[in-house]
N, C-alpha and C. Protein backbone atom coordinates (compact mmCIF):
# COMPACT_ATOMS: atom_id res chain seq x y z
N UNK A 1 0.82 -1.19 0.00
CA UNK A 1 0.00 0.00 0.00
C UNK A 1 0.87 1.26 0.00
N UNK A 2 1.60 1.71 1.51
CA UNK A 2 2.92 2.43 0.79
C UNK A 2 3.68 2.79 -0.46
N UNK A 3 4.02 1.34 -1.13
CA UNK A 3 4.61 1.70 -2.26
C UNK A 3 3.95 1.99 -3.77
N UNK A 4 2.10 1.96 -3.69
CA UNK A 4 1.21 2.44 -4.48
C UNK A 4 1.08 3.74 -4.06
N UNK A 5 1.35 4.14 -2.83
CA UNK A 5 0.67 5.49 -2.69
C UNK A 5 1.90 6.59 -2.63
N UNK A 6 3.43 6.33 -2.70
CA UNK A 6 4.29 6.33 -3.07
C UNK A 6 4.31 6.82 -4.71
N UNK A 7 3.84 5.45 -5.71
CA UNK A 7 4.10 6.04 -6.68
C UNK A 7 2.63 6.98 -7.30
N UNK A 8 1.72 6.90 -6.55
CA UNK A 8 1.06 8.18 -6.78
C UNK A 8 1.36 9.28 -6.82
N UNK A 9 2.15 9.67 -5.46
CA UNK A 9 2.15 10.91 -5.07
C UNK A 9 3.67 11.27 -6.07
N UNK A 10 4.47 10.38 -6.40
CA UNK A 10 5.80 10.90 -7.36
C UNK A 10 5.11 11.10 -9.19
N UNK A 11 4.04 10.32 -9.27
CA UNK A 11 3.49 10.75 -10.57
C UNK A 11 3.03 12.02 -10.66
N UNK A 12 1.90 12.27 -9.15
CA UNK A 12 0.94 13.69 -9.28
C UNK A 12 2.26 14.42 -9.64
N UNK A 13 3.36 15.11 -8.75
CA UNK A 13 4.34 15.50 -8.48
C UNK A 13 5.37 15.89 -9.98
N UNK A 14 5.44 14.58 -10.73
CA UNK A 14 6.46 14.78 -11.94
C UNK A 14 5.06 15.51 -13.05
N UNK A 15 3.69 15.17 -13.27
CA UNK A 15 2.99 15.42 -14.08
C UNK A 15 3.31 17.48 -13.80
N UNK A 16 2.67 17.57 -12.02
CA UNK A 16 2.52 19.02 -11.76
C UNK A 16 3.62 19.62 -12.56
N UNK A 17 4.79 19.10 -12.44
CA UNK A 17 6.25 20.28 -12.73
C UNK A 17 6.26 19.70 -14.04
N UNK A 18 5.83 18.97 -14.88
CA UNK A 18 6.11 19.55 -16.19
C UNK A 18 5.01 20.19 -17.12
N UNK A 19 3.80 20.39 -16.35
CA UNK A 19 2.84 21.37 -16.80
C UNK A 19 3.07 22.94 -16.26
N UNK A 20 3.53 22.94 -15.43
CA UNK A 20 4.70 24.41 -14.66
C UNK A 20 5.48 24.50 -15.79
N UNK A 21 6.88 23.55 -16.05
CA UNK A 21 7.15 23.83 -16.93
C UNK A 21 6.91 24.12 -18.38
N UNK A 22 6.08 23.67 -18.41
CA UNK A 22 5.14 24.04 -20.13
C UNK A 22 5.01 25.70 -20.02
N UNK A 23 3.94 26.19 -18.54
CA UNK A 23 3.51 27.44 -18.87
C UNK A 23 4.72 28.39 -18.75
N UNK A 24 5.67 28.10 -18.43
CA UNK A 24 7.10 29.29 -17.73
C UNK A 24 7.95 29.52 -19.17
N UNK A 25 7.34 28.03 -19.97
CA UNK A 25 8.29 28.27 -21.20
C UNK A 25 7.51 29.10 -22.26
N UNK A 26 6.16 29.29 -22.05
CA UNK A 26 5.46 29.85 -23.30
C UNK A 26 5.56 31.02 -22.69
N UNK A 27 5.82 31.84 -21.57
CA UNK A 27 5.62 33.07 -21.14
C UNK A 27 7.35 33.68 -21.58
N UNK A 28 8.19 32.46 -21.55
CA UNK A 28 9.46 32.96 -21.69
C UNK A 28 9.52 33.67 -23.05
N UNK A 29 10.37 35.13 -23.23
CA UNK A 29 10.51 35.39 -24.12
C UNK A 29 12.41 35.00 -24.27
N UNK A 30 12.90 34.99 -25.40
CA UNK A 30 14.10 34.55 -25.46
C UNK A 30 15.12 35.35 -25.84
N UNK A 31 16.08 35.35 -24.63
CA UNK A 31 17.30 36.27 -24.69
C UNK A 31 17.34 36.87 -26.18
N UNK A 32 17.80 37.74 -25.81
CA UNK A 32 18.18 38.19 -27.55
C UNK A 32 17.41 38.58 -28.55
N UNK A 33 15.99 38.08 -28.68
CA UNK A 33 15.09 38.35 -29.51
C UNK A 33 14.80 40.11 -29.91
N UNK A 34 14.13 40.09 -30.67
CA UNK A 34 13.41 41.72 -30.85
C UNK A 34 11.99 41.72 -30.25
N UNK A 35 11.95 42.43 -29.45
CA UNK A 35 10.41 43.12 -29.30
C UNK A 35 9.96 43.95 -29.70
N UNK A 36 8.55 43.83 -30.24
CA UNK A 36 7.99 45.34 -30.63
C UNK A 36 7.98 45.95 -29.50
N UNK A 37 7.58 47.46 -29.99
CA UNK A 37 8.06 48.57 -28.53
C UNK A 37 6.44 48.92 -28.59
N UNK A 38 6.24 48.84 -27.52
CA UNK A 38 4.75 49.00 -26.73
C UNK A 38 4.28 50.47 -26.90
N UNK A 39 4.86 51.17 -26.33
CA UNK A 39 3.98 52.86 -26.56
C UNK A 39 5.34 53.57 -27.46
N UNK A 40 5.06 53.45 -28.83
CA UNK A 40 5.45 54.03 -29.74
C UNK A 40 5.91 55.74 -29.74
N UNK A 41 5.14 55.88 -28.86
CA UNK A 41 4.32 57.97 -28.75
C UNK A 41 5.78 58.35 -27.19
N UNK A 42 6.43 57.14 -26.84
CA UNK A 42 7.16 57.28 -25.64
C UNK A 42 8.11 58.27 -26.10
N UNK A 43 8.63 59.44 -25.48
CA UNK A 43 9.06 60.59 -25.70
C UNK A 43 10.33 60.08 -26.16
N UNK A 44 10.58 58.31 -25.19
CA UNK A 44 12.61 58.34 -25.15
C UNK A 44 12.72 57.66 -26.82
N UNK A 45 11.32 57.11 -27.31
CA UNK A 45 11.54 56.52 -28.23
C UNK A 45 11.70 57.41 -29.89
N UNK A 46 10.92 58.70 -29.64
CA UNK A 46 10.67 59.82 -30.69
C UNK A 46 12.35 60.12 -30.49
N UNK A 47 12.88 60.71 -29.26
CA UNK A 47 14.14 60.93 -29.22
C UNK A 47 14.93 60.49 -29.93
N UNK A 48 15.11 58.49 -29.66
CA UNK A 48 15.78 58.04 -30.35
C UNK A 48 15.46 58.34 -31.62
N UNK A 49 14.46 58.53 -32.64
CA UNK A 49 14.22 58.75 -33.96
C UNK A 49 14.97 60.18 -34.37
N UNK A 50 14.75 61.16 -33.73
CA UNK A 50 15.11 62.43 -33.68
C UNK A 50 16.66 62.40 -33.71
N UNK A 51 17.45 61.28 -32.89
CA UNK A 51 18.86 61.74 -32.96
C UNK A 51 19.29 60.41 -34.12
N UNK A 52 18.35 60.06 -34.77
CA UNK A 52 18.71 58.99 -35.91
C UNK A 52 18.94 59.85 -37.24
N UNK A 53 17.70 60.93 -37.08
CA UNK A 53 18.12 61.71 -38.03
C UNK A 53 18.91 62.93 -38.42
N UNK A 54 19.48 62.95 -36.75
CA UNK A 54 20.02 64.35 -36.90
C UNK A 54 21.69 63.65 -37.42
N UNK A 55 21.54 62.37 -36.80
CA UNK A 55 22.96 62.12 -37.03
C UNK A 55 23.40 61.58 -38.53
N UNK A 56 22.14 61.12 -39.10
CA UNK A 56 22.05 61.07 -40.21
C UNK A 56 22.48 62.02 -41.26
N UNK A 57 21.83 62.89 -40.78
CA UNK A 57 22.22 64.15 -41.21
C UNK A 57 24.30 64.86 -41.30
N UNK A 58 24.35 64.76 -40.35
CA UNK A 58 25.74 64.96 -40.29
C UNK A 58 26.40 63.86 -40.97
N UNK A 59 26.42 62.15 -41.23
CA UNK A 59 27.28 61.40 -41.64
C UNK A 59 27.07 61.64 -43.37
N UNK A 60 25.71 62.35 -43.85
CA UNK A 60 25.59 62.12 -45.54
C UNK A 60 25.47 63.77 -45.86
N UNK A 61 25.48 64.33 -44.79
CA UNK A 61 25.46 65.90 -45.48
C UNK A 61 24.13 66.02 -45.93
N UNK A 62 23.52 65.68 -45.42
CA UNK A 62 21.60 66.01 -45.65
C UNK A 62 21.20 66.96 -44.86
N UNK A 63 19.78 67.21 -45.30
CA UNK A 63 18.79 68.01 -44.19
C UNK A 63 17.56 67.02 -43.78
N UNK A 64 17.61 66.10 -43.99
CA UNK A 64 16.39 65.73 -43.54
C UNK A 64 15.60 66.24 -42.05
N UNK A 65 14.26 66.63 -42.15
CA UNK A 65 13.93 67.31 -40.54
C UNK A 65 12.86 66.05 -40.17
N UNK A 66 12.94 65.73 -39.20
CA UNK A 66 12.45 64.85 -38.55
C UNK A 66 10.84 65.13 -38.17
N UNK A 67 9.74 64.20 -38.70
CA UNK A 67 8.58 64.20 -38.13
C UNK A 67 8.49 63.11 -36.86
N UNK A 68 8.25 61.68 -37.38
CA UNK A 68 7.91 60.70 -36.11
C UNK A 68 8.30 59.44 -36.59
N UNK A 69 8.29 58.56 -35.29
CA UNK A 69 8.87 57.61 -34.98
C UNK A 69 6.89 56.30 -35.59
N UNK A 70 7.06 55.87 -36.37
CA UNK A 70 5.99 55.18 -36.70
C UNK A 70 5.84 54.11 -36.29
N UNK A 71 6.86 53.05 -35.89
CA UNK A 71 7.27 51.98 -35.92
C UNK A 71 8.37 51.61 -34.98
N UNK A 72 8.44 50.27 -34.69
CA UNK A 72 9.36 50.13 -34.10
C UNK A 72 9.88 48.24 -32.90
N UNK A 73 10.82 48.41 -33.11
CA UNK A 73 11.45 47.27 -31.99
C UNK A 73 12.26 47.02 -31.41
N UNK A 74 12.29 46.29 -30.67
CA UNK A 74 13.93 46.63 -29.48
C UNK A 74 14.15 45.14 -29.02
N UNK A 75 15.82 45.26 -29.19
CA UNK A 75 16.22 43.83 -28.74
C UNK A 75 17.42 44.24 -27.92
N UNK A 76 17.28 43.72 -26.33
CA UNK A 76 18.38 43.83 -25.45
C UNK A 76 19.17 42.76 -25.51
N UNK A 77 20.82 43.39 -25.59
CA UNK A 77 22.06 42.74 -25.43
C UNK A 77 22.52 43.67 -24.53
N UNK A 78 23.88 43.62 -24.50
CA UNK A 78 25.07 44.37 -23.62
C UNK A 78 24.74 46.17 -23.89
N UNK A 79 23.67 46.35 -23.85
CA UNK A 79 22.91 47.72 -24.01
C UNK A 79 21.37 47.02 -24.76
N UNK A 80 21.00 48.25 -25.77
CA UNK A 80 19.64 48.19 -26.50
C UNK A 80 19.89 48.47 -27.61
N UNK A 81 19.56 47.84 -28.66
CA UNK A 81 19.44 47.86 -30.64
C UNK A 81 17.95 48.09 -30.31
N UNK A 82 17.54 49.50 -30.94
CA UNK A 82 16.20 49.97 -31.69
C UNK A 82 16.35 49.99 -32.87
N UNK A 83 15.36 49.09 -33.61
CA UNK A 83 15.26 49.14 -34.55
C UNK A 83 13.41 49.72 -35.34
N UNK A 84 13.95 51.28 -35.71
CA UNK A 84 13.17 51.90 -35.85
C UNK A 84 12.58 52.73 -37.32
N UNK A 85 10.94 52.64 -37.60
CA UNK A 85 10.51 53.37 -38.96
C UNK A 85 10.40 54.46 -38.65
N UNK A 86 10.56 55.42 -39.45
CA UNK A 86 10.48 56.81 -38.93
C UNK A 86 10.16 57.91 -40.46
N UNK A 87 9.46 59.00 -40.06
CA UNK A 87 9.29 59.73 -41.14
C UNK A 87 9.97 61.20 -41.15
N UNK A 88 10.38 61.37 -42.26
CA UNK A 88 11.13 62.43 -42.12
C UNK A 88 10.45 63.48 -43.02
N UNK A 89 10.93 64.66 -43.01
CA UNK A 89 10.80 65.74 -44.39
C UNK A 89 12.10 65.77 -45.52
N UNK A 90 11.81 65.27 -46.71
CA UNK A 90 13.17 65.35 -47.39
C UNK A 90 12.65 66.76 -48.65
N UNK A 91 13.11 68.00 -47.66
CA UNK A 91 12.72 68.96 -48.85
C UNK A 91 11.02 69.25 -48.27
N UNK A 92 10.24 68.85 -49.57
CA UNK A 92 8.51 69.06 -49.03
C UNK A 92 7.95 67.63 -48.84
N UNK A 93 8.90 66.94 -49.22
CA UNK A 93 8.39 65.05 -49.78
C UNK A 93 8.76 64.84 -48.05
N UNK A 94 7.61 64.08 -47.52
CA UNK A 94 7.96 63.08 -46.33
C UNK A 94 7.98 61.55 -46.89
N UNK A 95 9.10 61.21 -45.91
CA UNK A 95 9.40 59.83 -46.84
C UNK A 95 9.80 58.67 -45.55
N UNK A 96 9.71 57.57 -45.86
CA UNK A 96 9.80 56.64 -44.53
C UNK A 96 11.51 56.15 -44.66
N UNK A 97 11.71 56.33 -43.43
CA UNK A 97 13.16 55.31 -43.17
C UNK A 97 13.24 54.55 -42.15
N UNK A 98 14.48 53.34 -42.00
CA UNK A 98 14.82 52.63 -41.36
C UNK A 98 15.82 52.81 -40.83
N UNK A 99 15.85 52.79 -39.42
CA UNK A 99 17.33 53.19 -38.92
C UNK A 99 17.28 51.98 -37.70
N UNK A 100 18.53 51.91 -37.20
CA UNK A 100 18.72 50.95 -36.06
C UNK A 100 19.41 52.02 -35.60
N UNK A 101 19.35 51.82 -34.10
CA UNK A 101 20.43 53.05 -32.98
C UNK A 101 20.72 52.04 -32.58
N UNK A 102 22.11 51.91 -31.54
CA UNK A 102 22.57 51.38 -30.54
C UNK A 102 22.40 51.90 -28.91
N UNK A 103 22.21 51.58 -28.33
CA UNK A 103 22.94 52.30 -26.94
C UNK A 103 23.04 51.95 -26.18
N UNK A 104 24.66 51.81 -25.54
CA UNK A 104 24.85 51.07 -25.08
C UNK A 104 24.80 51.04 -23.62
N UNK A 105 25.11 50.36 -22.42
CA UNK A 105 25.11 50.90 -21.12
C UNK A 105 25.05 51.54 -20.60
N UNK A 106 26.38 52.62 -21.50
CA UNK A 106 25.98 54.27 -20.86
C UNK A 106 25.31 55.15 -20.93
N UNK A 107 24.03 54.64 -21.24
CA UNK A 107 23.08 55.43 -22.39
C UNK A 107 23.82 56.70 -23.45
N UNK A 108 24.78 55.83 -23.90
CA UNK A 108 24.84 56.45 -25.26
C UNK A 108 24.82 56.14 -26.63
N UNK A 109 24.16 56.78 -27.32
CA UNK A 109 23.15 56.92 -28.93
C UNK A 109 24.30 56.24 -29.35
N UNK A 110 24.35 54.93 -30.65
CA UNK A 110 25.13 55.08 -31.68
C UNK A 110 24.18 54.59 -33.13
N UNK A 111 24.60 55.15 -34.22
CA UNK A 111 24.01 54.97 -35.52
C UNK A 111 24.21 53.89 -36.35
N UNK A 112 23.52 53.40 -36.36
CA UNK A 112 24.22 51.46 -37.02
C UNK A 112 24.12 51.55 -38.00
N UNK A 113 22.66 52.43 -38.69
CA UNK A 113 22.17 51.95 -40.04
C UNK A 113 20.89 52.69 -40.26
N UNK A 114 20.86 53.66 -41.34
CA UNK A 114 19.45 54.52 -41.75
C UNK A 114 19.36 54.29 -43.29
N UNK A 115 18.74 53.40 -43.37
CA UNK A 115 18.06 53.57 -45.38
C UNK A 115 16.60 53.78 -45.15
N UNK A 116 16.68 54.01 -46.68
CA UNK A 116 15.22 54.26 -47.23
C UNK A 116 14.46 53.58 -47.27
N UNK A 117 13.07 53.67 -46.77
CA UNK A 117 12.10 52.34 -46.90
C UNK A 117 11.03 52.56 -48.24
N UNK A 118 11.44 51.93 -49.32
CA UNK A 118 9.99 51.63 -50.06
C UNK A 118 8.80 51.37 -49.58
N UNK A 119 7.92 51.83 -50.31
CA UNK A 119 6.37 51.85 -49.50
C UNK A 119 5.64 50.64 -50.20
């Protein structure tokens, strides 16, 4: 009797923890991945768009003037990669781009990558 009620209680037991484990793994999101960025309208996130284009600006000798941040996602490593759509003014034409920022620990901006997005 013991050793039936024994292996009851080690079945309930192994079943419980790998249905625990089922739900801990679907909630897990995974190191490294990209997330979309939740409130788009977030001031730090327009920022980042704003110094995508200003710096833009200085590496190609443009004017582009910055409207908004449309889009967007973020994947944490050893800092944060935003990877962000954004609209600019080129001249009177507003036009969409892609930029990734870096920044790293010290919260500081770096420019990875701004092209043009076809619509």
């Amino acid at each position: 009797m013991a050793k039936a009620l024994f292996l009851v209680i080690s079945l309930f037991l192994y079943v419980l923890s790998l249905s625990s484990l089922a739900a801990a793994t679907q909630r897990l999101d995974l190191a490294g991945s990209y997330k979309p960025i939740k409130d788009i309208d977030d001031p730090k996130i327009q920022s980042l768009g704003e110094f995508a284009v200003n710096e833009h600006n200085k590496q190609a000798k443009t004017q582009l003037q910055f409207q908004k941040v449309i889009s967007g996602e973020m994947q944490i490593v050893a800092g944060t990669n935003y990877n962000l759509r954004l609209t600019a003014l080129e001249g009177t034409s507003s036009r969409t781009y892609g930029t990734l920022v870096f920044t790293d620990l010290n919260n500081k901006n770096n420019l990875i990558n701004f092209n043009g997005v076809s619509k």
